[in-house]
C-alpha atoms as a PDB file:
ATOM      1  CA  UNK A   1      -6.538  -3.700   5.742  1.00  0.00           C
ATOM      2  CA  UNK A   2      -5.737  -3.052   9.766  1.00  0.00           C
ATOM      3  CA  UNK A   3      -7.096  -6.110  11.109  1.00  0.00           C
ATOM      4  CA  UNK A   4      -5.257  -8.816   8.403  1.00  0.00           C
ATOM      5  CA  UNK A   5      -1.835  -6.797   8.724  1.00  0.00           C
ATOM      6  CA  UNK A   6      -2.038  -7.350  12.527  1.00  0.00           C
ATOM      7  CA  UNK A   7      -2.541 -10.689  12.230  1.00  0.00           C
ATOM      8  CA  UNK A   8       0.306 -11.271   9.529  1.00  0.00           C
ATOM      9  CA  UNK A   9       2.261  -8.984  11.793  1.00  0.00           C
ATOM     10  CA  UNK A  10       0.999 -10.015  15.195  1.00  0.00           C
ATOM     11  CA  UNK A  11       1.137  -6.737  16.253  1.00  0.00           C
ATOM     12  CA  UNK A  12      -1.313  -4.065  16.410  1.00  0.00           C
ATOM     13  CA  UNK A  13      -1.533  -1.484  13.457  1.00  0.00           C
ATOM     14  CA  UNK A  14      -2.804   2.322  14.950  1.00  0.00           C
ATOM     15  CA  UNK A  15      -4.567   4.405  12.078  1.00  0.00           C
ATOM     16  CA  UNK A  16      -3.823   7.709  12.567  1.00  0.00           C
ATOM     17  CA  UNK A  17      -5.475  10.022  10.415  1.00  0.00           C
ATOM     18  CA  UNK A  18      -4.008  13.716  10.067  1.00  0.00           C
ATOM     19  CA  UNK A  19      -6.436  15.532   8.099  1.00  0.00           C
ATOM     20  CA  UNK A  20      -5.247  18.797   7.002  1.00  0.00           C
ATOM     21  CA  UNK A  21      -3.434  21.124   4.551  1.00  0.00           C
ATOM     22  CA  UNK A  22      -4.100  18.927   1.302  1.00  0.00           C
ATOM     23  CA  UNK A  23      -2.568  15.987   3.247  1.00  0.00           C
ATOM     24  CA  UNK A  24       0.544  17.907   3.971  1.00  0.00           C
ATOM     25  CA  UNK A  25       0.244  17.520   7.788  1.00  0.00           C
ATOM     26  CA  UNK A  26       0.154  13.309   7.586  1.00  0.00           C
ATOM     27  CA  UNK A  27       3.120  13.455   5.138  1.00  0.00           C
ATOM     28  CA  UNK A  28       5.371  15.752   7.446  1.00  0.00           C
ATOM     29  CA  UNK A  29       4.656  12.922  10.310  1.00  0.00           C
ATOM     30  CA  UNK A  30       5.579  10.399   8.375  1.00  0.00           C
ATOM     31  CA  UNK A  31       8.756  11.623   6.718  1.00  0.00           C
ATOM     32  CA  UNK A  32      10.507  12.464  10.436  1.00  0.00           C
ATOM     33  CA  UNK A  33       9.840   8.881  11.740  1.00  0.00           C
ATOM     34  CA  UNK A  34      12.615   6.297  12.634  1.00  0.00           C
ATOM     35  CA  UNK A  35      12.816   4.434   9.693  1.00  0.00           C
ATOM     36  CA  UNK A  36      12.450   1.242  11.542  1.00  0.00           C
ATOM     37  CA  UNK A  37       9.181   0.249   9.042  1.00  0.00           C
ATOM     38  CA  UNK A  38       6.719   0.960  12.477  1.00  0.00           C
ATOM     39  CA  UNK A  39       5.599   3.876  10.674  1.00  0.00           C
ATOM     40  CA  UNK A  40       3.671   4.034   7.481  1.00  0.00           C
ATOM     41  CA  UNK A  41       1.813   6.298   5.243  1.00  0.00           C
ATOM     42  CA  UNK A  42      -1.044   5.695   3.337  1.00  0.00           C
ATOM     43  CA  UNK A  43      -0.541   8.442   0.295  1.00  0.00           C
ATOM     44  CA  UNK A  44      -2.911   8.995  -2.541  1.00  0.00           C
ATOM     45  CA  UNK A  45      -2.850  10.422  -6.031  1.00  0.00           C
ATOM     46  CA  UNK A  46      -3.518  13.906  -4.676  1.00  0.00           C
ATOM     47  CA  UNK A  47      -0.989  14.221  -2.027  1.00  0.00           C
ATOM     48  CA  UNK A  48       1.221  13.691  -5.531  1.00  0.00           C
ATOM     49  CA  UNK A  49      -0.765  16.746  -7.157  1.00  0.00           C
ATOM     50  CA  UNK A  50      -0.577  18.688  -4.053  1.00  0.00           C
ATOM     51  CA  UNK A  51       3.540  18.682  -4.367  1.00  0.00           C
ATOM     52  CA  UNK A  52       3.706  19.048  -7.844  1.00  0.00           C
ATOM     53  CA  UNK A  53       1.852  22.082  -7.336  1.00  0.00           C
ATOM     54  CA  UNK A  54       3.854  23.464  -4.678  1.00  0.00           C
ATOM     55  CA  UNK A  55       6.555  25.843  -5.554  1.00  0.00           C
ATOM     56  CA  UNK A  56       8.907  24.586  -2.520  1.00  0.00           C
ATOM     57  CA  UNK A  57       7.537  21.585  -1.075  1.00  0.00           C
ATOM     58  CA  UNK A  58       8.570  20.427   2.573  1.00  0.00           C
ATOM     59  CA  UNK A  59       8.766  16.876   1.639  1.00  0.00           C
ATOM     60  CA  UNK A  60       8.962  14.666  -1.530  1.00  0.00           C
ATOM     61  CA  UNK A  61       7.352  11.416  -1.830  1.00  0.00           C
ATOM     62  CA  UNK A  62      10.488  10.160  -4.443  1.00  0.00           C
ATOM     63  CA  UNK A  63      12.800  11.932  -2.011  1.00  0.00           C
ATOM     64  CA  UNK A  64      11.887  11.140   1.428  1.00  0.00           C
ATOM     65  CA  UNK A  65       9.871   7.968   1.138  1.00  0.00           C
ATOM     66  CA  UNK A  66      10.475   4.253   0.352  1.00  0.00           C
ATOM     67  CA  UNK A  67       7.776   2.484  -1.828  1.00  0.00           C
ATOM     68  CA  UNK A  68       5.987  -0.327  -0.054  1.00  0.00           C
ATOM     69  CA  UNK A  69       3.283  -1.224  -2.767  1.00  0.00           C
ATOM     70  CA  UNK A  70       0.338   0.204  -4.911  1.00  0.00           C
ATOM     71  CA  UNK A  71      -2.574  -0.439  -3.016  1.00  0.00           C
ATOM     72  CA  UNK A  72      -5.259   0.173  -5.496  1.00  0.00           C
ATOM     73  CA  UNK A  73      -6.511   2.326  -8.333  1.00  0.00           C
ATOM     74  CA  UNK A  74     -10.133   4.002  -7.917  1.00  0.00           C
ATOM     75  CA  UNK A  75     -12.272   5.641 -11.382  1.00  0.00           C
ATOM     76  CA  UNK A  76     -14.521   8.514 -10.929  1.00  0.00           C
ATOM     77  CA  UNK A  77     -17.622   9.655 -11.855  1.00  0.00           C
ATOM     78  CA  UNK A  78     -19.038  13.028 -12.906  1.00  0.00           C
ATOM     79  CA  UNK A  79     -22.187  13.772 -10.858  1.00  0.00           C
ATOM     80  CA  UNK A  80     -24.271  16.541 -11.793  1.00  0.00           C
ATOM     81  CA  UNK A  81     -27.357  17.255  -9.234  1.00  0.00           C
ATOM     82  CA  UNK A  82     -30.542  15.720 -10.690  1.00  0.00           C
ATOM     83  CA  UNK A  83     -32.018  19.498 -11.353  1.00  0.00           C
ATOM     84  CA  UNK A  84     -29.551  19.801 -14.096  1.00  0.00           C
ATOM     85  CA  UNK A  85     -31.053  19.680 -17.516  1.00  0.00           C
ATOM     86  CA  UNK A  86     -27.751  17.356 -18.660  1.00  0.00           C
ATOM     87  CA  UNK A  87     -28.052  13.376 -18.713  1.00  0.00           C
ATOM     88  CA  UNK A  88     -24.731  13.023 -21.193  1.00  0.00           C
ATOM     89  CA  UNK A  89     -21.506  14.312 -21.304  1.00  0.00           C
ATOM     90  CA  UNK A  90     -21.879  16.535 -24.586  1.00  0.00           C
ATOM     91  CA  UNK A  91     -25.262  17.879 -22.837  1.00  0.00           C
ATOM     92  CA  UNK A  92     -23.301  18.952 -20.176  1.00  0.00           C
ATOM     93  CA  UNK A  93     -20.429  20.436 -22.502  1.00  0.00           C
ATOM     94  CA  UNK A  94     -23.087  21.990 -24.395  1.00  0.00           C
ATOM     95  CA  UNK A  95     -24.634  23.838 -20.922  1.00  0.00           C
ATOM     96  CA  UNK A  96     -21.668  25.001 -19.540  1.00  0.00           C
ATOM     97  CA  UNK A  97     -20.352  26.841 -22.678  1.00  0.00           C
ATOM     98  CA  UNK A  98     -24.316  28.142 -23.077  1.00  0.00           C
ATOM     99  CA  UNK A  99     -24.020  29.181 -19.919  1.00  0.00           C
ATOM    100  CA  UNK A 100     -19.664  30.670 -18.764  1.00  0.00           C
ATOM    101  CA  UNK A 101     -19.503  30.619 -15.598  1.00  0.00           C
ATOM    102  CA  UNK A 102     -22.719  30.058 -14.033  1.00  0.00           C
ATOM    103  CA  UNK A 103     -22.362  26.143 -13.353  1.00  0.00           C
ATOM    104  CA  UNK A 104     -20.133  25.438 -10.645  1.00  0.00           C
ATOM    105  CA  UNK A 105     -18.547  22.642  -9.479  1.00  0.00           C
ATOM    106  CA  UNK A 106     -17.195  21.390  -6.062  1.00  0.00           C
ATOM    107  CA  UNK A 107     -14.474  19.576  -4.614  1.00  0.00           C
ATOM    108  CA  UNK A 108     -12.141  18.816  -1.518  1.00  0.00           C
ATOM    109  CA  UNK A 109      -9.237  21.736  -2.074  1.00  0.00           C
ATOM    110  CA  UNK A 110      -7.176  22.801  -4.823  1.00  0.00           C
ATOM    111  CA  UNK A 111      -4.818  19.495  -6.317  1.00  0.00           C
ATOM    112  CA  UNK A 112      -7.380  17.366  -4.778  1.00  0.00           C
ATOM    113  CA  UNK A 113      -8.621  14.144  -6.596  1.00  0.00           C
ATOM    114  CA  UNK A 114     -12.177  15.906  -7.325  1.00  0.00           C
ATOM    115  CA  UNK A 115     -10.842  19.239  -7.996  1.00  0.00           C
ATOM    116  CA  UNK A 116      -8.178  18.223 -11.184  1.00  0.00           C
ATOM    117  CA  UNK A 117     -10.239  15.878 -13.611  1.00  0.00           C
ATOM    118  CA  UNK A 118     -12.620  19.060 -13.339  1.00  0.00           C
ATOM    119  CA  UNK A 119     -10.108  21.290 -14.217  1.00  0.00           C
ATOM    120  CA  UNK A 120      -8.811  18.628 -17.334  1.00  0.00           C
ATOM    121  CA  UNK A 121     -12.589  18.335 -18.138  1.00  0.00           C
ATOM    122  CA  UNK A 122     -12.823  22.133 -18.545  1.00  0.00           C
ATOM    123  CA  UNK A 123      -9.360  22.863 -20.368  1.00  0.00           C
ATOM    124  CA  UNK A 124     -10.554  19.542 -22.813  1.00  0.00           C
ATOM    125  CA  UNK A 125     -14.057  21.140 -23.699  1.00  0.00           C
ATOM    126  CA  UNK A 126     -13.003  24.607 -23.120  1.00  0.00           C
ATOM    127  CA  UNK A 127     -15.681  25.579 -20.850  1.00  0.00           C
ATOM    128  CA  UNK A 128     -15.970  27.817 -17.759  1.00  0.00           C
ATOM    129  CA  UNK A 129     -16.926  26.258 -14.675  1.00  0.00           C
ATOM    130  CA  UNK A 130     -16.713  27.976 -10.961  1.00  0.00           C
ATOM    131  CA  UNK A 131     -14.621  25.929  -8.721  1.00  0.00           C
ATOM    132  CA  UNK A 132     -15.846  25.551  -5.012  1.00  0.00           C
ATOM    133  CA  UNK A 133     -13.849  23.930  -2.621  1.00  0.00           C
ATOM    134  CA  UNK A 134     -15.136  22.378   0.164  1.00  0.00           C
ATOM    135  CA  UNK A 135     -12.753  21.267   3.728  1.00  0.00           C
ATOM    136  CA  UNK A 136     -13.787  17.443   2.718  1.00  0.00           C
ATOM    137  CA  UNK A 137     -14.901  15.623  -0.572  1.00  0.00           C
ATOM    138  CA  UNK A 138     -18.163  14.674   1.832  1.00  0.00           C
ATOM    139  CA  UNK A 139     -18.757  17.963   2.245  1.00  0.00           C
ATOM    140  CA  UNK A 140     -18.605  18.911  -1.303  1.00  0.00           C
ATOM    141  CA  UNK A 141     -21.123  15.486  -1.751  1.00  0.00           C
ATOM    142  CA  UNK A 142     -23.644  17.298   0.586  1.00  0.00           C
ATOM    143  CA  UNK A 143     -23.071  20.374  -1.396  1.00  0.00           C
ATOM    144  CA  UNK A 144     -24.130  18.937  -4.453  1.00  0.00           C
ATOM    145  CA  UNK A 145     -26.652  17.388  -3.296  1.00  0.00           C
ATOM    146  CA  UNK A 146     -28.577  19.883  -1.745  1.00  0.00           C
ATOM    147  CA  UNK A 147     -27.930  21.895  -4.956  1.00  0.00           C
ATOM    148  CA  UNK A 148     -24.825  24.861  -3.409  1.00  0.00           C
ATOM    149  CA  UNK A 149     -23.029  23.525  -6.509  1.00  0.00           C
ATOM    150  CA  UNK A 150     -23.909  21.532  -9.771  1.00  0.00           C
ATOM    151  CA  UNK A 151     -21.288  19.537 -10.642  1.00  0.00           C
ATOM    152  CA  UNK A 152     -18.457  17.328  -9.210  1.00  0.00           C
ATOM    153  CA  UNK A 153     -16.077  14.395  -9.883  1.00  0.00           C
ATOM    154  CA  UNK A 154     -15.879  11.740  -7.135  1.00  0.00           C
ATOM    155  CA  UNK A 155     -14.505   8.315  -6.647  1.00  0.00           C
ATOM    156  CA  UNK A 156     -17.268   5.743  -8.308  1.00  0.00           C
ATOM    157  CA  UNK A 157     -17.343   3.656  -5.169  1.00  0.00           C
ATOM    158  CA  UNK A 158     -18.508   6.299  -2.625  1.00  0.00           C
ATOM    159  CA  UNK A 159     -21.069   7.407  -4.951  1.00  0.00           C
ATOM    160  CA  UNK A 160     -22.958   4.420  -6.467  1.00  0.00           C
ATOM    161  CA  UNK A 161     -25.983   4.138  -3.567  1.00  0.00           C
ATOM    162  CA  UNK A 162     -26.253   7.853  -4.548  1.00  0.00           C
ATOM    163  CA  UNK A 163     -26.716   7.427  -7.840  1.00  0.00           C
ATOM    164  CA  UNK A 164     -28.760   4.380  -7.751  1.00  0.00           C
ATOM    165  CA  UNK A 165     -31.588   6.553  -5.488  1.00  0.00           C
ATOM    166  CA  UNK A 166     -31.229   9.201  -7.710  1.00  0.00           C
ATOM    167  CA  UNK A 167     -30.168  11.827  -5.276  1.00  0.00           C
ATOM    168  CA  UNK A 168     -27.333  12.557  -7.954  1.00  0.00           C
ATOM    169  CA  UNK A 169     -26.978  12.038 -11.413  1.00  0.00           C
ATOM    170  CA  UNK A 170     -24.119  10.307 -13.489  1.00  0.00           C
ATOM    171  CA  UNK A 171     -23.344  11.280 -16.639  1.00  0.00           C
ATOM    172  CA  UNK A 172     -19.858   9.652 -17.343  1.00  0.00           C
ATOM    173  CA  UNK A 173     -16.997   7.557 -15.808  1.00  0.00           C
ATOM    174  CA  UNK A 174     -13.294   8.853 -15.987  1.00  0.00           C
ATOM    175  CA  UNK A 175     -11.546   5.354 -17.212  1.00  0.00           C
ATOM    176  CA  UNK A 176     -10.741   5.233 -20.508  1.00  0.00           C
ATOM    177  CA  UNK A 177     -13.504   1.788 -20.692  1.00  0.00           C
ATOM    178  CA  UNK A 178     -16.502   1.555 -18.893  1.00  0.00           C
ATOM    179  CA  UNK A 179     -16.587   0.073 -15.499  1.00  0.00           C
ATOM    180  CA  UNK A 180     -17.426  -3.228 -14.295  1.00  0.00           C
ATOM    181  CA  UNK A 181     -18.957  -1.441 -11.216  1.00  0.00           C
ATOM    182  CA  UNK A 182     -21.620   0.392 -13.602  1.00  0.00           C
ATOM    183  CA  UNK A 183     -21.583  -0.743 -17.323  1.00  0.00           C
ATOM    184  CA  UNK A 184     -24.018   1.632 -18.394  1.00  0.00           C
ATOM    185  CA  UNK A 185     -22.265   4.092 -17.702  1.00  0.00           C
ATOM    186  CA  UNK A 186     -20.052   5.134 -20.981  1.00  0.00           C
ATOM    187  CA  UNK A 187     -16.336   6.779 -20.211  1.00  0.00           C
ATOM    188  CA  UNK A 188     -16.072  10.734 -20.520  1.00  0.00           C
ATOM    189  CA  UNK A 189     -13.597   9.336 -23.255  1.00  0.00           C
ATOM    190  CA  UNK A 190     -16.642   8.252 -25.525  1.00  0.00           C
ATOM    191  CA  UNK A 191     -17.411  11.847 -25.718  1.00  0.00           C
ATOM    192  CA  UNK A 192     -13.754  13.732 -25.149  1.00  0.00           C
ATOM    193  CA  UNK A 193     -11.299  11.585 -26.711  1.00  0.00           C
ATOM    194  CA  UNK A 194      -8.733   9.742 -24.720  1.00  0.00           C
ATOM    195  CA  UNK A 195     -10.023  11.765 -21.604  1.00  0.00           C
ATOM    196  CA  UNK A 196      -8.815   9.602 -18.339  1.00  0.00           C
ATOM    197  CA  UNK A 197      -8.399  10.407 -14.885  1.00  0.00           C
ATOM    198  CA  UNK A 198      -7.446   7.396 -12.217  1.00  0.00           C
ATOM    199  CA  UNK A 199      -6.882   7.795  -8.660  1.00  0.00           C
ATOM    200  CA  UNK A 200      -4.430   5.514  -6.807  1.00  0.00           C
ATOM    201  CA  UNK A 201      -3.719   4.559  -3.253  1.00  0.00           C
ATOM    202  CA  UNK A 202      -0.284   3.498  -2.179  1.00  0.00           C
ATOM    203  CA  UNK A 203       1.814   2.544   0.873  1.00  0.00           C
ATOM    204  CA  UNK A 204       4.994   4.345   1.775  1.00  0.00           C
ATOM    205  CA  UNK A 205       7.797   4.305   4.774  1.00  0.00           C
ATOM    206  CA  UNK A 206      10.207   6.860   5.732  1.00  0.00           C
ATOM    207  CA  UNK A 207      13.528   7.014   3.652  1.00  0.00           C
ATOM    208  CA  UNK A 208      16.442   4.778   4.773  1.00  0.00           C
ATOM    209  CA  UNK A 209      13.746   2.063   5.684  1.00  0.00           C
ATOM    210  CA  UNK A 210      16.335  -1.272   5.397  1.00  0.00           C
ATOM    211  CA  UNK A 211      15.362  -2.864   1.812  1.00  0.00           C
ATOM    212  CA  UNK A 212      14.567  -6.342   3.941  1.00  0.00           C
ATOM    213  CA  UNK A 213      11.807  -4.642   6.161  1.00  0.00           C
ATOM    214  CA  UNK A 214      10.296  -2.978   2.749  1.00  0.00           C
ATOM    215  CA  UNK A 215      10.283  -6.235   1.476  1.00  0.00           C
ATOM    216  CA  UNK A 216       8.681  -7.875   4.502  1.00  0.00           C
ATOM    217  CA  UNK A 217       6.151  -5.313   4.516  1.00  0.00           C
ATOM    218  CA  UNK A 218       5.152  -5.637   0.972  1.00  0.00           C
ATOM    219  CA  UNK A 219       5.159  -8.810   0.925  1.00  0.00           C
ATOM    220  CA  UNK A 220       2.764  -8.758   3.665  1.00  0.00           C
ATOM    221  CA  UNK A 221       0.486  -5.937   2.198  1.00  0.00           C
ATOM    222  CA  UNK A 222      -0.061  -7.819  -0.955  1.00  0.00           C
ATOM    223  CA  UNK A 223      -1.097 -10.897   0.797  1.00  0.00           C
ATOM    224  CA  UNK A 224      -3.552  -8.724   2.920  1.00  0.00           C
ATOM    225  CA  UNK A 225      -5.065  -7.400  -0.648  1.00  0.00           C
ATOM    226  CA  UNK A 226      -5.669 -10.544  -1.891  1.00  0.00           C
ATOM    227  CA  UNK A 227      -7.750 -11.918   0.897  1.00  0.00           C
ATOM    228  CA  UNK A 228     -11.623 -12.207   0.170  1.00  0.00           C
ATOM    229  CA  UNK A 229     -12.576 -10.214   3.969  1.00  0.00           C
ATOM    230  CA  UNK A 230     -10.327  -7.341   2.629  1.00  0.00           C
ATOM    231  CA  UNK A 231     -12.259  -7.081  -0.651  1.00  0.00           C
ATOM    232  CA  UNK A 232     -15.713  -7.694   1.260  1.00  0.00           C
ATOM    233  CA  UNK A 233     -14.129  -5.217   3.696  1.00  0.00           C
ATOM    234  CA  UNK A 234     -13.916  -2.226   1.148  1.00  0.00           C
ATOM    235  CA  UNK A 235     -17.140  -2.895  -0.621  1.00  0.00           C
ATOM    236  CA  UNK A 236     -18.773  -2.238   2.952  1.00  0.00           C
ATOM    237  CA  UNK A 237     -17.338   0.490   4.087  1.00  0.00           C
ATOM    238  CA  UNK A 238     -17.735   2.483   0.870  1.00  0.00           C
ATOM    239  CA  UNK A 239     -21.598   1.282   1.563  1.00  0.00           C
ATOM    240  CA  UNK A 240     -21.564   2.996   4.904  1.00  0.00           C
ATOM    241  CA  UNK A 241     -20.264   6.302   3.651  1.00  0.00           C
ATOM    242  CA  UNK A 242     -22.303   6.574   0.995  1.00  0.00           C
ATOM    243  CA  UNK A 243     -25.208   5.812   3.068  1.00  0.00           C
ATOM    244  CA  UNK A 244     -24.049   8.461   5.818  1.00  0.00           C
ATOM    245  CA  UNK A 245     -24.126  10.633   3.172  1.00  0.00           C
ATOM    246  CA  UNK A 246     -27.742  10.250   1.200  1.00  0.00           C
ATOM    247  CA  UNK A 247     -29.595  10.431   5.122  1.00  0.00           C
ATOM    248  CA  UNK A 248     -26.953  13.443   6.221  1.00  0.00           C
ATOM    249  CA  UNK A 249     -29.103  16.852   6.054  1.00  0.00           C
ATOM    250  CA  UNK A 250     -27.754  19.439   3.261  1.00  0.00           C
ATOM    251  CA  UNK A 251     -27.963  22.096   6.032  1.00  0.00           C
ATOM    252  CA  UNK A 252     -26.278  20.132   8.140  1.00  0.00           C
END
C-alpha cells in the first residue's frame, strides 16, 4: 500500500516493523505517538486475540486507538505434511483421536492467527493435538515442511505455491464457502458444521487523532485498496514468500 499512500499523501510513508511479544511491542509504539495521524498501525486479528487473552493488558485497541479502516480479510488453510496418511478433514479427525497426542501442530505463538483455529478445530472434534510454537508463522511453515510437526493452519495466500508443488498438503479451507482462490478445496465447515475462522487486517491511529485527519486518512486508504497495482501488488508479494519458503532448507 506504501507507495500509492505516498503519492495520495505526497509524503513518504516509513514501515516500521516491531516484531515481538505477540505484536505487543508495535502496539505500545503506536499508542504513545502524537496523535497528529503521522503515526499508524497496521493491527491484525491476532494482536485482538493476544489482548483478549491477557489478564491486564498495557494497551487496548477500543481504548487507545482510533479506527482508520478494515484493510482486508484473509481465509486459511489446514496443511498437513504430505507424509500424513489424511487427504480430508474427517481423515484427519479420525487420526488424531486414533492417535491423542501424537500429531502435533505448529504455529507463530500462543493467540496467534495459526495457533487459535487449531485450538477451535480441536475443542470442535474433540481431539488432542500437541501445540508447537514457533518465533514466526515462516518458521512454523519450514517446520512442517520438513516434517518437526504435522499439522498447521495458515493464511491461504502464503501457502498456495506450496500446495500446488505438493510440498504440503490441503485438506480444508476455514471460510464457511469455498474459496475463489482454490475451489476444490471444500470448507472445514463441510465436515464440522458452521466451523469458520477469518483473519483481518486493519488500520489504526493513536487515540485523540482529530475525526477530520481519520477521515482524510481513510478516505485515502480506501482509494489506495481499490487501485489495480495494489491488488497486483499483494498477489506478488504473497508469491515471493511462498517461494522463499518452498527453496528455504528445513535445517536452515
Amino acid at each position: 500500500m506504501s507507495p500509492k499512500l505516498t503519492e495520495a499523501l505526497g509524503q513518504p510513508i516509513i514501515i516500521d516493523n516491531r516484531a515481538g511479544a505477540s505484536g505487543r511491542i508495535g502496539v505500545e509504539i503506536a499508542a504513545k505517538a502524537a496523535p497528529d495521524g503521522h503515526t499508524l498501525l497496521m493491527v491484525t486479528s491476532s494482536q485482538a486475540c493476544v489482548e483478549a487473552m491477557s489478564r491486564n493488558p498495557q494497551h487496548e485497541l477500543l481504548r487507545d486507538f482510533s479506527p482508520i479502516s478494515l484493510v482486508g480479510t484473509v481465509t486459511s488453510v489446514l496443511l498437513v505434511h504430505p507424509s500424513i496418511p489424511a487427504t480430508s478433514v474427517r481423515e484427519l479427525v479420525a487420526l488424531a483421536k486414533s492417535r491423542p497426542g501424537a500429531l502435533k501442530h505448529g504455529s507463530s505463538g500462543p493467540g496467534s492467527s495459526s495457533h487459535l483455529p487449531a485450538e477451535l478445530f480441536k475443542i470442535r472434534t474433540g481431539t488432542t493435538i500437541l501445540h508447537v510454537p514457533y518465533k514466526a508463522s515462516s518458521q512454523a511453515l519450514v517446520g512442517l515442511m520438513a516434517g518437526e510437526i504435522d499439522v498447521m493452519f495458515n493464511p491461504i495466500t502464503a501457502a498456495m505455491s506450496l500446495i500446488k508443488s505438493g510440498k504440503l498438503r490441503a485438506v480444508g479451507v476455514t471460510s464457511l464457502k469455498r474459496t475463489a482462490l482454490a475451489l476444490d478445496l471444500p470448507s472445514i465447515s463441510e465436515t464440522i458444521p458452521d466451523f469458520e475462522f477469518l483473519l483481518w487486517q486493519g488500520l489504526l491511529a493513536p487515540a485523540k487523532t482529530p475525526p477530520a485527519i481519520l477521515l482524510k486518512l481513510n478516505t485515502v486508504v480506501l482509494n489506495t485498496l481499490s487501485a489495480s497495482v495494489v491488488q497486483e501488488g499483494w498477489r506478488l508479494s504473497e508469491m515471493s514468500l511462498a517461494d522463499l519458503l518452498s527453496s528455504s532448507s528445513p535445517h536452515s
